[in-house]
N, C-alpha and C. Protein backbone atom coordinates (compact mmCIF):
# COMPACT_ATOMS: atom_id res chain seq x y z
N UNK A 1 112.01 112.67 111.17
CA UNK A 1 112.56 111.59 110.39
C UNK A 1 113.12 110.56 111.36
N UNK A 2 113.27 109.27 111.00
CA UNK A 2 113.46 107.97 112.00
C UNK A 2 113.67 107.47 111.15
N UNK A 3 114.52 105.82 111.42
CA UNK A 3 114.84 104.77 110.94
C UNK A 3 113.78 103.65 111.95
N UNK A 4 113.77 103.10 110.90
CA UNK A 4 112.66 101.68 111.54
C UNK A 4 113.01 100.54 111.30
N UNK A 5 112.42 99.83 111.97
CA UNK A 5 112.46 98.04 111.59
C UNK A 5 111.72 97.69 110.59
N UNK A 6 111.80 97.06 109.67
CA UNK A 6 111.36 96.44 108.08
C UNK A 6 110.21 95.94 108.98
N UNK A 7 108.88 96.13 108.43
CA UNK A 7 107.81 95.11 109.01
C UNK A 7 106.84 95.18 108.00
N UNK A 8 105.79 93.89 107.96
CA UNK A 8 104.87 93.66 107.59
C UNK A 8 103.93 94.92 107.13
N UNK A 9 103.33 95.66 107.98
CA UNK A 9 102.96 96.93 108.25
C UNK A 9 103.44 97.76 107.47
N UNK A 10 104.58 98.32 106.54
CA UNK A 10 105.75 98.97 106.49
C UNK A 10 105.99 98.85 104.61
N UNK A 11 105.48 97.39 104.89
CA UNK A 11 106.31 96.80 103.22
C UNK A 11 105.09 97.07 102.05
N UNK A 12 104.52 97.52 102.34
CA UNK A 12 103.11 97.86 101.08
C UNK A 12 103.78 99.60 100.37
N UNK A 13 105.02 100.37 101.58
CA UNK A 13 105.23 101.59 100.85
C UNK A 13 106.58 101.28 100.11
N UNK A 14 107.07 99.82 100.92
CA UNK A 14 108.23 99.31 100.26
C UNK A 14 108.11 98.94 99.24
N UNK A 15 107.23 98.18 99.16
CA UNK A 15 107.09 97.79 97.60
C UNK A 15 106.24 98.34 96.36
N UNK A 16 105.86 99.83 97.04
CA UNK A 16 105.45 100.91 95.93
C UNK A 16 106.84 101.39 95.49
N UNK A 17 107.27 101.84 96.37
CA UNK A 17 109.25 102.10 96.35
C UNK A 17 109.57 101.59 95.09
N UNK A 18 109.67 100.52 95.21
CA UNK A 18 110.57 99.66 94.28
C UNK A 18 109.53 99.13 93.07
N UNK A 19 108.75 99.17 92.88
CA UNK A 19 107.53 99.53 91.65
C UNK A 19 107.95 100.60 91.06
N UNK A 20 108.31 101.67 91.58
CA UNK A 20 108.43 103.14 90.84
C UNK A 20 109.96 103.01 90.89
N UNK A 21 110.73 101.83 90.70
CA UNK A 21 112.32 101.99 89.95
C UNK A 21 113.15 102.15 90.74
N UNK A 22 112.71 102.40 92.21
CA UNK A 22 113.57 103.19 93.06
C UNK A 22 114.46 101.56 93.59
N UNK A 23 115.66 101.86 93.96
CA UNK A 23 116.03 100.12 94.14
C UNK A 23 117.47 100.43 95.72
N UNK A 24 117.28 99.73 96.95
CA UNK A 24 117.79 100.03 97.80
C UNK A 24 119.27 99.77 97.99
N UNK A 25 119.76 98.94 96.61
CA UNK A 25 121.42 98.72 96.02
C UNK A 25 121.95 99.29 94.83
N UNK A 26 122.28 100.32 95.05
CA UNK A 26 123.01 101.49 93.72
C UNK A 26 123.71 100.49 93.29
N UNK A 27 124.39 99.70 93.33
CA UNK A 27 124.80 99.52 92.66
C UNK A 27 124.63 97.77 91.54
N UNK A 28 123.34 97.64 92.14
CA UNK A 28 122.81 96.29 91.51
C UNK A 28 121.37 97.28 90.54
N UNK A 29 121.27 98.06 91.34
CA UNK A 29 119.85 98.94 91.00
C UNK A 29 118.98 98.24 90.59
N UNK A 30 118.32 98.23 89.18
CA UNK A 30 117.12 97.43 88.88
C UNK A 30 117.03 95.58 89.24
N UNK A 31 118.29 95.32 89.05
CA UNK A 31 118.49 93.97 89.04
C UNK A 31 117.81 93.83 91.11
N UNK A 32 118.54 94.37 91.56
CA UNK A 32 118.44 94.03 93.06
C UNK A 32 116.54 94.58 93.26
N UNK A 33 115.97 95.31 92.54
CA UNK A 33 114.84 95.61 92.74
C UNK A 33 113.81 94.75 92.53
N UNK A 34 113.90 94.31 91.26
CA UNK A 34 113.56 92.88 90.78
C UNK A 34 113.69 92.06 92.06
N UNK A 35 114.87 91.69 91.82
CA UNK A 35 114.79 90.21 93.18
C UNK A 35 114.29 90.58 94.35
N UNK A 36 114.46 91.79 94.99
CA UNK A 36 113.67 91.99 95.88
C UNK A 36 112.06 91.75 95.87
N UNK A 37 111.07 91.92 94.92
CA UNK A 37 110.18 92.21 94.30
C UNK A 37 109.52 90.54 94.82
N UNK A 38 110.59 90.07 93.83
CA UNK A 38 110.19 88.36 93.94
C UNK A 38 110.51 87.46 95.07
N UNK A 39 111.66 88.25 96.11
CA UNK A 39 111.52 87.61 97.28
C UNK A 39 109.86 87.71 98.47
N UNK A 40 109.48 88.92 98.01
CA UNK A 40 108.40 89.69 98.77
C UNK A 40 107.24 88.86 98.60
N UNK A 41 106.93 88.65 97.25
CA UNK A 41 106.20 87.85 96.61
C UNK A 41 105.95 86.62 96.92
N UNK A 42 107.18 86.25 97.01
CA UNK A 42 107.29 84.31 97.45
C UNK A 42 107.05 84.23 98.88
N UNK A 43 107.85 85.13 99.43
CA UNK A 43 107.62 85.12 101.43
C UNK A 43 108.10 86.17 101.58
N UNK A 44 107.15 86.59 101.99
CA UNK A 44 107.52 88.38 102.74
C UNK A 44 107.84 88.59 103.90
N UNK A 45 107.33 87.40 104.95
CA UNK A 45 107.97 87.39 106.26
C UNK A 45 109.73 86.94 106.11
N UNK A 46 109.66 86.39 104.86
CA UNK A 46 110.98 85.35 104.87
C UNK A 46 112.18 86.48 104.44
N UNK A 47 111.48 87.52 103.78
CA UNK A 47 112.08 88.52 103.00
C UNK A 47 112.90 89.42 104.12
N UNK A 48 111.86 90.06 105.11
CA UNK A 48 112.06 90.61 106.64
C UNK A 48 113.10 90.26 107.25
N UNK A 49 112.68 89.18 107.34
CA UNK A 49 113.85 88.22 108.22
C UNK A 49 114.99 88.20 108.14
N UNK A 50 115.37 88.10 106.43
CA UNK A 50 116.52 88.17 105.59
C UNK A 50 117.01 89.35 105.85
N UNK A 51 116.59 90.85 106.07
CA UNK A 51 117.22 91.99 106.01
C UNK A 51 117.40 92.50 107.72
N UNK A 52 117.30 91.49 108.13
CA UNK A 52 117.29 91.93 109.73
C UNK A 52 117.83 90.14 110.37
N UNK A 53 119.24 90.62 110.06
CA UNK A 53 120.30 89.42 110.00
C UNK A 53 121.30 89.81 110.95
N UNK A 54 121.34 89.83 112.54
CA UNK A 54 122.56 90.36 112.65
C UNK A 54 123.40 89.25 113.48
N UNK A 55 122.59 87.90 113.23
CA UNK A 55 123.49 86.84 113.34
C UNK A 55 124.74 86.54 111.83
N UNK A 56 123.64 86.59 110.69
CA UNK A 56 124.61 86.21 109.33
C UNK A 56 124.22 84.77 109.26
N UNK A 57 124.88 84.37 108.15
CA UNK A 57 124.55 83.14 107.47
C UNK A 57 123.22 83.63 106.73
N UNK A 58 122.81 82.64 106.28
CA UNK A 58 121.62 82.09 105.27
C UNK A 58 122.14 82.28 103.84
N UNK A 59 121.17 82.98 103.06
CA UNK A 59 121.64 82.67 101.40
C UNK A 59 122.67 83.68 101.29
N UNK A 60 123.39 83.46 99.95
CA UNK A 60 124.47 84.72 100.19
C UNK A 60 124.18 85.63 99.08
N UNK A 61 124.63 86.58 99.09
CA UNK A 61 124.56 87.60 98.89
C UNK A 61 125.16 88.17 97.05
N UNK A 62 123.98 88.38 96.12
CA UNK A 62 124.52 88.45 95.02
C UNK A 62 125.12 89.70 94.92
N UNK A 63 126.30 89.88 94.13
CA UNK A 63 127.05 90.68 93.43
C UNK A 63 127.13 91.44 92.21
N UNK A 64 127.22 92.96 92.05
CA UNK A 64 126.95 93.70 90.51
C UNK A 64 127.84 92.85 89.31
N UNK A 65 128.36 91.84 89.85
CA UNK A 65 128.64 90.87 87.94
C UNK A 65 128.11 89.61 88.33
N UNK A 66 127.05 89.36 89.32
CA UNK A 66 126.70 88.20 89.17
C UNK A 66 126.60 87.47 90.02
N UNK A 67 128.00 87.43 90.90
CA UNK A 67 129.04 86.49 91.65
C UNK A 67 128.27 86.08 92.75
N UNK A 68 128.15 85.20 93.80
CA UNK A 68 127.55 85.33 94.93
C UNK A 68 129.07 85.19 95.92
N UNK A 69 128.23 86.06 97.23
CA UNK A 69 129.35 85.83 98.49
C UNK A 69 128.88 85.75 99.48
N UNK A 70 129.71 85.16 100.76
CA UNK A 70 128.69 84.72 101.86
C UNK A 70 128.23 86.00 102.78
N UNK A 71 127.17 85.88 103.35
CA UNK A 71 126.37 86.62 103.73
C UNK A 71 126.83 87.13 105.26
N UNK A 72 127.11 88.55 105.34
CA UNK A 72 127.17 88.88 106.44
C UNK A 72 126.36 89.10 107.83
N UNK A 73 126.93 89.30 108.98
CA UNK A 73 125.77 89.88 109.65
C UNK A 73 125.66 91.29 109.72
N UNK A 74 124.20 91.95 109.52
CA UNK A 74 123.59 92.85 109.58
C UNK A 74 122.15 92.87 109.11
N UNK A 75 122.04 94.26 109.36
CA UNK A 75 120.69 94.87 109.05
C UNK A 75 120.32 96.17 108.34
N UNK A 76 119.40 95.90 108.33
CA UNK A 76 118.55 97.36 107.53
C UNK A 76 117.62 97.88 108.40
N UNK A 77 117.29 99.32 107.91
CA UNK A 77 115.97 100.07 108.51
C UNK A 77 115.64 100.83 107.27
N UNK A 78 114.37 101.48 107.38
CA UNK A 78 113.88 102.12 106.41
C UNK A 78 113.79 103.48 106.92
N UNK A 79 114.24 104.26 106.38
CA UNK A 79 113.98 105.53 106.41
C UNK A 79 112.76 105.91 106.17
N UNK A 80 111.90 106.59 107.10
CA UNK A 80 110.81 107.16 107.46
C UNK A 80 110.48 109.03 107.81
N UNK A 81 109.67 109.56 107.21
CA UNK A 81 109.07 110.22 107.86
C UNK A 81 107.38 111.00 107.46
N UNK A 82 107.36 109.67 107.80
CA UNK A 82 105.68 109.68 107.77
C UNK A 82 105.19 109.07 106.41
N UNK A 83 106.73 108.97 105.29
CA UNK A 83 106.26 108.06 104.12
C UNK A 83 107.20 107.21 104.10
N UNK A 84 107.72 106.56 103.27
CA UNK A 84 108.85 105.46 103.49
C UNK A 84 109.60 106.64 102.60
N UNK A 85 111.15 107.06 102.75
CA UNK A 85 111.87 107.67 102.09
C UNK A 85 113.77 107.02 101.41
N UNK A 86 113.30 105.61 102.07
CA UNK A 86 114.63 104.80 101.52
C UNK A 86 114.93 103.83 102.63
N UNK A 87 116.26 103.33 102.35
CA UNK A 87 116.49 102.53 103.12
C UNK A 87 117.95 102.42 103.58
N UNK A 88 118.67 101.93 104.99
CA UNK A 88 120.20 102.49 105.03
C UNK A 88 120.52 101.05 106.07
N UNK A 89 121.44 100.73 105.50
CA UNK A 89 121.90 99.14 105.99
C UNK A 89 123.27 99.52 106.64
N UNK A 90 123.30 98.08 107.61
CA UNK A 90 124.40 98.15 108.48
C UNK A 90 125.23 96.97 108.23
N UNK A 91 126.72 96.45 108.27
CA UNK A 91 127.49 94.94 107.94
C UNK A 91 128.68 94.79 108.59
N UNK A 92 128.55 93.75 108.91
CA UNK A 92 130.30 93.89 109.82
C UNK A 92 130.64 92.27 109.95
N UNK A 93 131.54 92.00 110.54
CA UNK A 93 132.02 90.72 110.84
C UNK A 93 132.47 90.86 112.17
N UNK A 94 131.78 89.96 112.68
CA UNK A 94 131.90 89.38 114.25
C UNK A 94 133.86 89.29 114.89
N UNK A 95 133.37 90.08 115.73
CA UNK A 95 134.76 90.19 116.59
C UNK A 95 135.79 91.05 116.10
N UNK A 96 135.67 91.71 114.72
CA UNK A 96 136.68 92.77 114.12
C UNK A 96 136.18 94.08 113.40
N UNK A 97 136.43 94.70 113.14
CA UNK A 97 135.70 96.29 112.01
C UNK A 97 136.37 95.89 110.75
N UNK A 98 137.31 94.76 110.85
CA UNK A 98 137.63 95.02 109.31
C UNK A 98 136.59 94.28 108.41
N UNK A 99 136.53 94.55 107.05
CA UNK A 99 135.43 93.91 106.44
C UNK A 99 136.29 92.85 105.05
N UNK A 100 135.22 91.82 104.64
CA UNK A 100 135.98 91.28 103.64
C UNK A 100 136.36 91.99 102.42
N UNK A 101 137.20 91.55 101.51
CA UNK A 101 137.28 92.49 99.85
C UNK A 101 136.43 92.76 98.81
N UNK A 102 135.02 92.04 99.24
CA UNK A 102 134.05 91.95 98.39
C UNK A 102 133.03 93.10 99.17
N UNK A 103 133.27 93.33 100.84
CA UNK A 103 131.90 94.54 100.73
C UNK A 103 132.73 95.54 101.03
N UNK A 104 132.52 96.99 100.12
CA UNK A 104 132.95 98.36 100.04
C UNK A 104 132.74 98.68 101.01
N UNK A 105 131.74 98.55 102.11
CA UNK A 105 131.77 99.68 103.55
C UNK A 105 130.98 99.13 104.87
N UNK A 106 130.53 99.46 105.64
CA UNK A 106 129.40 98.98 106.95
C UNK A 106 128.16 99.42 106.46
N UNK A 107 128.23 100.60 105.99
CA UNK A 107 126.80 101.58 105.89
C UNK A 107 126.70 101.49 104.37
N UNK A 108 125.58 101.21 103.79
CA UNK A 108 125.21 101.61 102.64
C UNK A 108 123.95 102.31 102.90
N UNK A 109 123.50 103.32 102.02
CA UNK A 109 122.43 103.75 102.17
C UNK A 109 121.79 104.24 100.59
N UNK A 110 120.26 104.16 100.42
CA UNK A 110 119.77 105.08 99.13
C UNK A 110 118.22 105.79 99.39
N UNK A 111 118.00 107.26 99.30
CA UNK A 111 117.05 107.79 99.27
C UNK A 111 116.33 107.79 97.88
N UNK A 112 114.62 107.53 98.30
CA UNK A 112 114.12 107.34 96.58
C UNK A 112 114.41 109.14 96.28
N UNK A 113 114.08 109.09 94.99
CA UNK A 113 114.56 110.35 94.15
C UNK A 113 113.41 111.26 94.36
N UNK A 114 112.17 110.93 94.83
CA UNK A 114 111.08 111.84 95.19
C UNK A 114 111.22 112.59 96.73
N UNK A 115 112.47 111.99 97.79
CA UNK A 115 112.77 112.44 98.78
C UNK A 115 114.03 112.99 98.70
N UNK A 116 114.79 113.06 97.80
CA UNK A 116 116.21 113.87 97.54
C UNK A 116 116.25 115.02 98.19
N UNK A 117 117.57 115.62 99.07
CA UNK A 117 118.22 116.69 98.93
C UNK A 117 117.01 117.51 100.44
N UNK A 118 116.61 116.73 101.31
CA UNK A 118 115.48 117.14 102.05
C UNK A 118 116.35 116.70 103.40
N UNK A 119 117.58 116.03 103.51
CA UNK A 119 118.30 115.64 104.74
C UNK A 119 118.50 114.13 105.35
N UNK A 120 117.50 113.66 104.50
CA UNK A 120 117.14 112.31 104.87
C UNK A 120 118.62 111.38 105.10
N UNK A 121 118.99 111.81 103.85
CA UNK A 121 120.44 110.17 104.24
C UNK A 121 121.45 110.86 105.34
N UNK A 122 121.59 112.26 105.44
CA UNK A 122 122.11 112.65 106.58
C UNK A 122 121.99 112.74 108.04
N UNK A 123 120.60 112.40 108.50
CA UNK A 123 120.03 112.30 109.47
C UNK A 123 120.33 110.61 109.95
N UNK A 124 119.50 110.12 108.42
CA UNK A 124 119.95 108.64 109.20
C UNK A 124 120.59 108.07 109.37
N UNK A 125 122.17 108.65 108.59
CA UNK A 125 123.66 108.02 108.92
C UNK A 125 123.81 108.46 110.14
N UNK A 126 123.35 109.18 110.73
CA UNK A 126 123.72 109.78 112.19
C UNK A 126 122.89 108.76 113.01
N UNK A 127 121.82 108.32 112.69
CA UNK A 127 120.81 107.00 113.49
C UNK A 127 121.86 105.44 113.50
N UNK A 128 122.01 105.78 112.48
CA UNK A 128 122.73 104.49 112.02
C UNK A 128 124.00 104.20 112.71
N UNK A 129 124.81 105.18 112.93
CA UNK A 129 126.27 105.47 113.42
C UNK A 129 125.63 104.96 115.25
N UNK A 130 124.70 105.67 115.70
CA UNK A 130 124.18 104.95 117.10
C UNK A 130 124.22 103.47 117.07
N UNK A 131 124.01 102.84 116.00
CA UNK A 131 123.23 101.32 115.90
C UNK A 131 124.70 101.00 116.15
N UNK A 132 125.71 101.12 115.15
CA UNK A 132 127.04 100.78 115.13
C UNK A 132 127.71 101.09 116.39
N UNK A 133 127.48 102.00 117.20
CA UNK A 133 127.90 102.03 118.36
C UNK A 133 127.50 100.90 119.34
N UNK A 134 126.37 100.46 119.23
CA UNK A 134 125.40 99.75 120.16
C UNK A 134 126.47 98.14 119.91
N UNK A 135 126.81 97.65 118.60
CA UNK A 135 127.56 97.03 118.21
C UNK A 135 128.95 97.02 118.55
N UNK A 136 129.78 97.99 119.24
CA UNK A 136 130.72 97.98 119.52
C UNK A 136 131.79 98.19 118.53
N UNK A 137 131.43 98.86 117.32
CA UNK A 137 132.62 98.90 116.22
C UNK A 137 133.54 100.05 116.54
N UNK A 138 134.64 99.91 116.40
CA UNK A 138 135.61 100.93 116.40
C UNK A 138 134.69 102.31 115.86
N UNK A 139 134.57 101.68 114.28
CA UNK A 139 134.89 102.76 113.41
C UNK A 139 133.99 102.47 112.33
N UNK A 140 133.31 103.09 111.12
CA UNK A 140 132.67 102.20 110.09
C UNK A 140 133.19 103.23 109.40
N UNK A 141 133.33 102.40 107.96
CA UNK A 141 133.82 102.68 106.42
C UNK A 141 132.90 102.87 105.53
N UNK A 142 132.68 103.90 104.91
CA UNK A 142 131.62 104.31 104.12
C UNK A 142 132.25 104.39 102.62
N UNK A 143 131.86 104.07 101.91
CA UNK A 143 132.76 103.70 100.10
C UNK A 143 131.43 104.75 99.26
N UNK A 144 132.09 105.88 98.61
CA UNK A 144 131.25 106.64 97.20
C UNK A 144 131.92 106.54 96.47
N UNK A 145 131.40 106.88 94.99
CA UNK A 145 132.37 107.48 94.22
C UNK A 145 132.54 108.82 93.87
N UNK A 146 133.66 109.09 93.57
CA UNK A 146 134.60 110.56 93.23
C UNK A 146 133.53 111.11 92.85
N UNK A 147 132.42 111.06 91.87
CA UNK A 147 131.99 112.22 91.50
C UNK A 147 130.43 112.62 92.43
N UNK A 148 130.32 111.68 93.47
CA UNK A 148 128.96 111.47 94.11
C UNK A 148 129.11 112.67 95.15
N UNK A 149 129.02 113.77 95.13
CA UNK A 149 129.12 114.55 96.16
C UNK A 149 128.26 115.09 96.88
N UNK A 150 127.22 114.17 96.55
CA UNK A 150 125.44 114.49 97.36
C UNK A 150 126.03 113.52 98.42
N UNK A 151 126.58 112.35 98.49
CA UNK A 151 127.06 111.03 99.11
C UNK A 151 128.72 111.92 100.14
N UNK A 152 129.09 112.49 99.70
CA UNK A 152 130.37 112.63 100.18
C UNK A 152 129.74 113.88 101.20
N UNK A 153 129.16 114.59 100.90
CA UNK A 153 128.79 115.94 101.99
C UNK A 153 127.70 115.30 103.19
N UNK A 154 126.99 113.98 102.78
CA UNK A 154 126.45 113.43 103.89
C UNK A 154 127.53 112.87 104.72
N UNK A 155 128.54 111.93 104.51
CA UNK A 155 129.90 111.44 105.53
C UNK A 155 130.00 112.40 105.70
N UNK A 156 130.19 113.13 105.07
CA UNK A 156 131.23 114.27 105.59
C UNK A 156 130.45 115.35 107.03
N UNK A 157 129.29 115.63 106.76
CA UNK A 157 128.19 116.32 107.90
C UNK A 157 128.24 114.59 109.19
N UNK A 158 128.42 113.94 109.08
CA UNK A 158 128.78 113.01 110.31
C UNK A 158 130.01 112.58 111.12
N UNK A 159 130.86 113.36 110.38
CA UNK A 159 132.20 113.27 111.00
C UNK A 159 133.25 111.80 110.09
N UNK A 160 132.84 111.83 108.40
CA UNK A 160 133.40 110.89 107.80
C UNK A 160 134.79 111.90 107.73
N UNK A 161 136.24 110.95 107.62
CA UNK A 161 137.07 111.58 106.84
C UNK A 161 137.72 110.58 106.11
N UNK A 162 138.58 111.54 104.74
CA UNK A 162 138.68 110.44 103.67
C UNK A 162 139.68 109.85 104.09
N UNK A 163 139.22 108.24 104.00
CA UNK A 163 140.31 107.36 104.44
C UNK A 163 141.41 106.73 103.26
N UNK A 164 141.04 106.73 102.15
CA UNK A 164 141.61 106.89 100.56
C UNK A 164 140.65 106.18 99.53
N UNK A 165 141.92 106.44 98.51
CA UNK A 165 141.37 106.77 97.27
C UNK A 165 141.72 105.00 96.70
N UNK A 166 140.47 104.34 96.09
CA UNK A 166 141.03 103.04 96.06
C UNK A 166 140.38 102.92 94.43
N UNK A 167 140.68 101.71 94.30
CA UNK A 167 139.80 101.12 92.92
C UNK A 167 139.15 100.10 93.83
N UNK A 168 137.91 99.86 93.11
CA UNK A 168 136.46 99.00 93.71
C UNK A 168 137.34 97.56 93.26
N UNK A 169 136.80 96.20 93.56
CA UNK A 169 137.06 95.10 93.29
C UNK A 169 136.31 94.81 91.72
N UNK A 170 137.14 94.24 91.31
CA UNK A 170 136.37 93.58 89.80
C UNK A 170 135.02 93.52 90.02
N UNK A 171 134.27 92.87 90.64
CA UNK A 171 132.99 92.51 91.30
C UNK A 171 132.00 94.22 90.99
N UNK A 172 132.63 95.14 90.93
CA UNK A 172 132.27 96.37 91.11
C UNK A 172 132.63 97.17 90.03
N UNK A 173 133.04 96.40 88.90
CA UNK A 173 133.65 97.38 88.06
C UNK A 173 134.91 97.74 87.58
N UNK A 174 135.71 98.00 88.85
CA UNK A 174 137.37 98.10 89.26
C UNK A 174 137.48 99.93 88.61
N UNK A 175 136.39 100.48 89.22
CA UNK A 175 136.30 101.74 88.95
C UNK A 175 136.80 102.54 90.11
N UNK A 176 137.33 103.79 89.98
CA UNK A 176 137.74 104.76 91.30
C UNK A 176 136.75 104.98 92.29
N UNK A 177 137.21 104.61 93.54
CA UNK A 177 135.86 104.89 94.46
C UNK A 177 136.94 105.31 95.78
N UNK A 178 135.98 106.49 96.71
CA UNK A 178 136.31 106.55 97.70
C UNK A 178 136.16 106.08 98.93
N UNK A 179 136.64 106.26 99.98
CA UNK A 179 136.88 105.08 101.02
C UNK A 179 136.66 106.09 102.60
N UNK A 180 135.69 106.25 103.04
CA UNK A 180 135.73 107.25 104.71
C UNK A 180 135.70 106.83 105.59
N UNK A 181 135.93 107.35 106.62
CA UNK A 181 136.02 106.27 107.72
C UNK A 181 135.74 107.61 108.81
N UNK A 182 134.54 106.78 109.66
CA UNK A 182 134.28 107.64 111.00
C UNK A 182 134.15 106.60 112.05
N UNK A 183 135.02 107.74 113.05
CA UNK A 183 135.90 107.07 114.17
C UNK A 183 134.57 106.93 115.00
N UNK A 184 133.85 106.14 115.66
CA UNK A 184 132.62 105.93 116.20
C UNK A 184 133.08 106.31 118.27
N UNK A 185 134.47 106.34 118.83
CA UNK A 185 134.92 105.88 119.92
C UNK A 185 134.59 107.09 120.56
């Protein structure tokens, strides 16, 4: 299993992915699948480009009620092994680890449901945690919720510990979510 660079090459299993429902933002899910769909469509190089940002800027970034916010720097890779098995993103803001009130964590990640429970998001938070090193972050913040404990035993097999117990921003619901934090130093 490996994490990769989004490429040309790459995006024909991506966008079977997301044909079959599977969508790489839990928490936009279909909506973010869709737009993905139609960014691919319109410019697929332009699409690439967009998810492999680790300057920041360009368009910003829609929100589960709607909202837009400005766009951070980071990136994505796709989880691989030998089929496309998801995808696990990286975000931060230049010169600090802290993040704004609108993004829940550094790492987001989602395995499609035909690769579940096989190791995948645990392996590549451990790929990923390298990338963040390479970056120089203290520390990255990983956000589940309380009852996600497929999500909490992956931090947790990487050395997450719970950093607390918060409510999400309106933007999110303003539902109970948890908050981890692994010390990267």
């Amino acid at each position: 299993m490996e994490i990769l660079r989004p490429s040309l090459d790459l995006l024909p299993a991506y966008v079977e992915a997301l044909e079959r429902g599977w969508a790489p933002d839990n928490t936009r899910e279909l909506a973010a699948a869709q737009e993905e769909l139609r960014a691919i469509n319109t410019d697929a190089a332009g699409f690439l480009a967009a998810i492999d940002n680790p300057e920041g800027g360009g368009p910003p970034v829609s929100m589960p009620d709607g909202s837009q916010v400005p766009r951070l720097p980071g990136f994505r890779r796709w989880i691989w092994d030998g089929e496309f098995c998801g995808s696990i993103g990286l975000r931060w803001q230049q010169g600090t680890a802290e993040l704004p009130p609108y993004c829940l964590g550094h790492i987001g990640y989602s395995v499609v449901p035909w690769k579940r429970r096989r190791g995948h998001a645990r392996h590549a938070l451990g790929l990923m945690l390298e990338e963040a090193r390479r970056i120089a972050l203290p520390y990255v913040e990983i956000t589940t919720d309380a009852d996600n404990l497929g999500s909490q035993a992956v931090i947790l097999a990487n050395g997450g510990v719970l950093h607390e117990h918060f409510i999400k921003p309106a933007q999110f619901g303003s539902k109970p979510g948890l908050r981890y934090r692994i010390a990267l130093g």
